[in-house]
C-alpha atoms as a PDB file:
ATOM      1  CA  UNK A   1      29.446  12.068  -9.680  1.00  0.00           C
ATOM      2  CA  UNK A   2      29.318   8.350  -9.449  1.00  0.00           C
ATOM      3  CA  UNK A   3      27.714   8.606  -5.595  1.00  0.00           C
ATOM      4  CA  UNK A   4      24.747  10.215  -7.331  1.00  0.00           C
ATOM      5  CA  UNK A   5      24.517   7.486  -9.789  1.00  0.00           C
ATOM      6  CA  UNK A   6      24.317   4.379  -7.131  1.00  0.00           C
ATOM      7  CA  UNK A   7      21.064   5.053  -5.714  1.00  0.00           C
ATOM      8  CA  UNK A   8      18.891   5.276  -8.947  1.00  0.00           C
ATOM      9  CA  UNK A   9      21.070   1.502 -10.038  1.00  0.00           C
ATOM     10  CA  UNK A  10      20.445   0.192  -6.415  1.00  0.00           C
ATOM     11  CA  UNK A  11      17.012   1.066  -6.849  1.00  0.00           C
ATOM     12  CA  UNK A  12      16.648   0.035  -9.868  1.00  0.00           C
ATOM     13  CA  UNK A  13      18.493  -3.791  -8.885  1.00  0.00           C
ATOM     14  CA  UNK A  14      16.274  -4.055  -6.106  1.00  0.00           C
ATOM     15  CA  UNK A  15      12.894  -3.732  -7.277  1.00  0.00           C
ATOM     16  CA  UNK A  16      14.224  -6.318 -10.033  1.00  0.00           C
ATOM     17  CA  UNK A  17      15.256  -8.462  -7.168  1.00  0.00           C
ATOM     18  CA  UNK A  18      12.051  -8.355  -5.763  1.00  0.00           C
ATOM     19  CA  UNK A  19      10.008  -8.503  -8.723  1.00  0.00           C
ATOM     20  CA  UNK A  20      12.353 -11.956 -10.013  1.00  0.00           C
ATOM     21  CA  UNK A  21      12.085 -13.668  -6.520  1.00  0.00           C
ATOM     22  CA  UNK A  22       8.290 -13.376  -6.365  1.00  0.00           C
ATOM     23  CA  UNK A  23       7.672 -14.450 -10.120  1.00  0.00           C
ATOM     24  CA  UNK A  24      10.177 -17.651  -9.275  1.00  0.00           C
ATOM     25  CA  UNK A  25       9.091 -18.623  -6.705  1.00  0.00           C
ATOM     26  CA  UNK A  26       5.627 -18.413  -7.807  1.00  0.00           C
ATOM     27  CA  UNK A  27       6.572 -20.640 -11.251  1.00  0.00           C
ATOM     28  CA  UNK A  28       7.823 -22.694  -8.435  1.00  0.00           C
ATOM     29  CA  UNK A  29       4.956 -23.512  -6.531  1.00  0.00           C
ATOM     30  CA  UNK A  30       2.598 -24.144  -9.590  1.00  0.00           C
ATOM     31  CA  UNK A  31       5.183 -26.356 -11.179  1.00  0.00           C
ATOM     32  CA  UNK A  32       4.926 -28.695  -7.959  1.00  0.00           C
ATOM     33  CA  UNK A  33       1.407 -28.507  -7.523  1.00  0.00           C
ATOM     34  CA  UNK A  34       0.966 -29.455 -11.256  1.00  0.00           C
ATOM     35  CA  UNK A  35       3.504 -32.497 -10.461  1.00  0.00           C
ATOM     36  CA  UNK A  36       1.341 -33.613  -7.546  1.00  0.00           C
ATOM     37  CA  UNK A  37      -1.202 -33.709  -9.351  1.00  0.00           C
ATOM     38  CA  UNK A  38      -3.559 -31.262  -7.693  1.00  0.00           C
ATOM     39  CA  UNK A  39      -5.793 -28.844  -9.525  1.00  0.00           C
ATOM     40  CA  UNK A  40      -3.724 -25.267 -10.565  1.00  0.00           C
ATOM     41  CA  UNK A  41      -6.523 -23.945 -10.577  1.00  0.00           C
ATOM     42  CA  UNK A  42      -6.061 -22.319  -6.914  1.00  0.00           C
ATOM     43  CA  UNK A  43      -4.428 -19.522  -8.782  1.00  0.00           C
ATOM     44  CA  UNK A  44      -7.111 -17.972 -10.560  1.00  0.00           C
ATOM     45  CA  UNK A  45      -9.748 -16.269  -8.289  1.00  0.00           C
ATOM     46  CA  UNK A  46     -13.322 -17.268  -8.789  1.00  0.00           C
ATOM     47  CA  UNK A  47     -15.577 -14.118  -8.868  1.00  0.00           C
ATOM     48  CA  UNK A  48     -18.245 -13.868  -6.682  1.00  0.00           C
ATOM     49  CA  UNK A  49     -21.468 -12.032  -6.986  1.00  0.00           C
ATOM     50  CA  UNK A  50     -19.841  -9.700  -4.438  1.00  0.00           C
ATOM     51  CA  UNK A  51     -16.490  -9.527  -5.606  1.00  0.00           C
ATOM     52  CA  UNK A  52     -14.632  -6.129  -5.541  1.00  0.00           C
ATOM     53  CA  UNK A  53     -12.142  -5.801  -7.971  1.00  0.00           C
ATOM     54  CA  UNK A  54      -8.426  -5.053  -6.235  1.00  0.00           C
ATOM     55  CA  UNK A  55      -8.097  -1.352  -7.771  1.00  0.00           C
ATOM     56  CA  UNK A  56     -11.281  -0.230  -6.541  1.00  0.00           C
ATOM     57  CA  UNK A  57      -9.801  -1.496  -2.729  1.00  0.00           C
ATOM     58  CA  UNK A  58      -6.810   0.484  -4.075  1.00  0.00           C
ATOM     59  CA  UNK A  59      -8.503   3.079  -4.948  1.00  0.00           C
ATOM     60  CA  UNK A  60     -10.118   3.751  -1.799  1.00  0.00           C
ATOM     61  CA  UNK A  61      -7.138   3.386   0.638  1.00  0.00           C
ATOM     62  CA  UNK A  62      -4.936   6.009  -1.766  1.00  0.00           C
ATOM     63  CA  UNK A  63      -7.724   8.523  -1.525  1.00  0.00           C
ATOM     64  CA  UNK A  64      -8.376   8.042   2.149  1.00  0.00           C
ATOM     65  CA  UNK A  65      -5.186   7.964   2.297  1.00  0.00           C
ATOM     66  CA  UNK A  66      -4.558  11.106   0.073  1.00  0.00           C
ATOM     67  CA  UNK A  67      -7.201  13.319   2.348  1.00  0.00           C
ATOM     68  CA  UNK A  68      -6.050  12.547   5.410  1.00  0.00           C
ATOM     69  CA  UNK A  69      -2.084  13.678   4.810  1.00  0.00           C
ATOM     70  CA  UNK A  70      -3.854  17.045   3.394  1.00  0.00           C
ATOM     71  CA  UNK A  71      -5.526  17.177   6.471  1.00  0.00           C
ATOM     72  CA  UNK A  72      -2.640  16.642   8.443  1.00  0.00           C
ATOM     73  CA  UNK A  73      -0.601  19.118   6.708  1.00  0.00           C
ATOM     74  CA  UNK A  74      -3.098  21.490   7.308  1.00  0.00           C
ATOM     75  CA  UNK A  75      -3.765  20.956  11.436  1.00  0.00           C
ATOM     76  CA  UNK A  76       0.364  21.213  11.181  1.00  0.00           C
ATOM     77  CA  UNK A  77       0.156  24.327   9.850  1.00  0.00           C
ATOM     78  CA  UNK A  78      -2.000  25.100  12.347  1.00  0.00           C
ATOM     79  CA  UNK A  79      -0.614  23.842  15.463  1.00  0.00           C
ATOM     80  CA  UNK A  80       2.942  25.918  14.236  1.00  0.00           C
ATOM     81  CA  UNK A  81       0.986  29.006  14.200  1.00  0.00           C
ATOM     82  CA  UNK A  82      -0.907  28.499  16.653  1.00  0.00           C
ATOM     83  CA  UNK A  83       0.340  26.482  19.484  1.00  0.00           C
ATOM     84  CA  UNK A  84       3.979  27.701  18.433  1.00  0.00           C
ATOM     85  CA  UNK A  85       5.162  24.221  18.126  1.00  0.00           C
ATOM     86  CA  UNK A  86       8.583  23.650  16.521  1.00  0.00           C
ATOM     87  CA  UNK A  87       7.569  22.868  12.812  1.00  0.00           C
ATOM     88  CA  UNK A  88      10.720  19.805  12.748  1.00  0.00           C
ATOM     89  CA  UNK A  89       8.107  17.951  15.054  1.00  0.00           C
ATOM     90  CA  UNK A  90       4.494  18.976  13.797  1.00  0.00           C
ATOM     91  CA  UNK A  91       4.554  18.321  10.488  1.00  0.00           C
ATOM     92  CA  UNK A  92       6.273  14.580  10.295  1.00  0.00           C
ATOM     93  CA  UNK A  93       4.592  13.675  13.533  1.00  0.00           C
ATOM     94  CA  UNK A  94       0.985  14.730  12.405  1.00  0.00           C
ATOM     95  CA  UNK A  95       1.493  13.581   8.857  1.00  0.00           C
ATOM     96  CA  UNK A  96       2.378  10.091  10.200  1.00  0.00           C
ATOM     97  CA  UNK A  97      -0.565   9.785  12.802  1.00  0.00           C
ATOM     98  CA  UNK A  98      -3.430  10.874  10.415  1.00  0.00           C
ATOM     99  CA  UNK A  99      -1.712   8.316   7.468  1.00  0.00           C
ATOM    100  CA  UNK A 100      -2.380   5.658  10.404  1.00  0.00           C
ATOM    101  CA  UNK A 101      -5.583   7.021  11.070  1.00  0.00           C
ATOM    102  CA  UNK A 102      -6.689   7.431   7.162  1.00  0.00           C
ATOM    103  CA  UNK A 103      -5.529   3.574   6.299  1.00  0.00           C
ATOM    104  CA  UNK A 104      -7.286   2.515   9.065  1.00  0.00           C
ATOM    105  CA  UNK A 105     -10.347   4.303   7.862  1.00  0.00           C
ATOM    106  CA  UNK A 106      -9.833   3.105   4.269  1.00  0.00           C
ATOM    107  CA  UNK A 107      -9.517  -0.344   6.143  1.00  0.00           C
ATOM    108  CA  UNK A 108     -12.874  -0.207   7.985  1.00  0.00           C
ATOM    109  CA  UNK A 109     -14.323   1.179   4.649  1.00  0.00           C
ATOM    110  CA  UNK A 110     -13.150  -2.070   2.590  1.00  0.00           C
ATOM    111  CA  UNK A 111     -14.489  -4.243   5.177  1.00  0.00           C
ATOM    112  CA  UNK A 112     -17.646  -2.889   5.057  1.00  0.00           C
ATOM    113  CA  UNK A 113     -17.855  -2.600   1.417  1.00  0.00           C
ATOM    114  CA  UNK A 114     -17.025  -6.261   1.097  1.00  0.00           C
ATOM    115  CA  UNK A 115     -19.476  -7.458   4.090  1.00  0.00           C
ATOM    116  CA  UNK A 116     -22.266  -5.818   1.863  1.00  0.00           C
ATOM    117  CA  UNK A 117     -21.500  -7.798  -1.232  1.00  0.00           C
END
């Protein structure tokens, strides 16, 4: 019973790690710039009259993203009935390749959407 309890509180401690560490050390680095003297400012992004907001460029990647593991899922399916290829190797392996292939679309596509702004 208390095996099955660990990994939720490991979880759980380690995302609150992570979360603590980056807020720190961020508090850090202000706090020193401020005592230098130089402008905070650095922080705060400045929009531009082509600026993309960061959950649209989410956005993007999760559905390329999204559409290319249904895809990939699907051509598994296919090479298993098909090709008779063991189904252990054809679904991770072509799930993996087309989630490369889909963030690197999703990529190119965010590059071009911010090169036209």
């Amino acid at each position: 019973m208390a095996e099955g309890l660990l990994i939720p509180i490991g979880f759980f401690l380690m995302v609150f790690g992570i979360v603590y560490l980056f807020l720190s050390t961020r508090n850090k680095e202000r706090l020193a710039l401020i005592e230098k003297g130089a402008d905070a400012n650095i922080f705060v992004r400045q929009k531009k009259s082509g600026y993309i907001p960061g959950w649209k460029i989410f956005l993007i990647n999760f559905a390329v993203l999204l559409i290319s593991v249904g895809a990939a899922i699907f051509i598994a399916s296919l090479l298993v009935e098909i090709l008779g290829v063991y189904e252990e190797v054809a679904y991770p392996g072509t799930i993996f390749a087309m989630a490369g292939v889909g963030l690197l679309v999703g990529f190119n596509m965010t590059k071009k959407l911010e090169k036209e702004d």
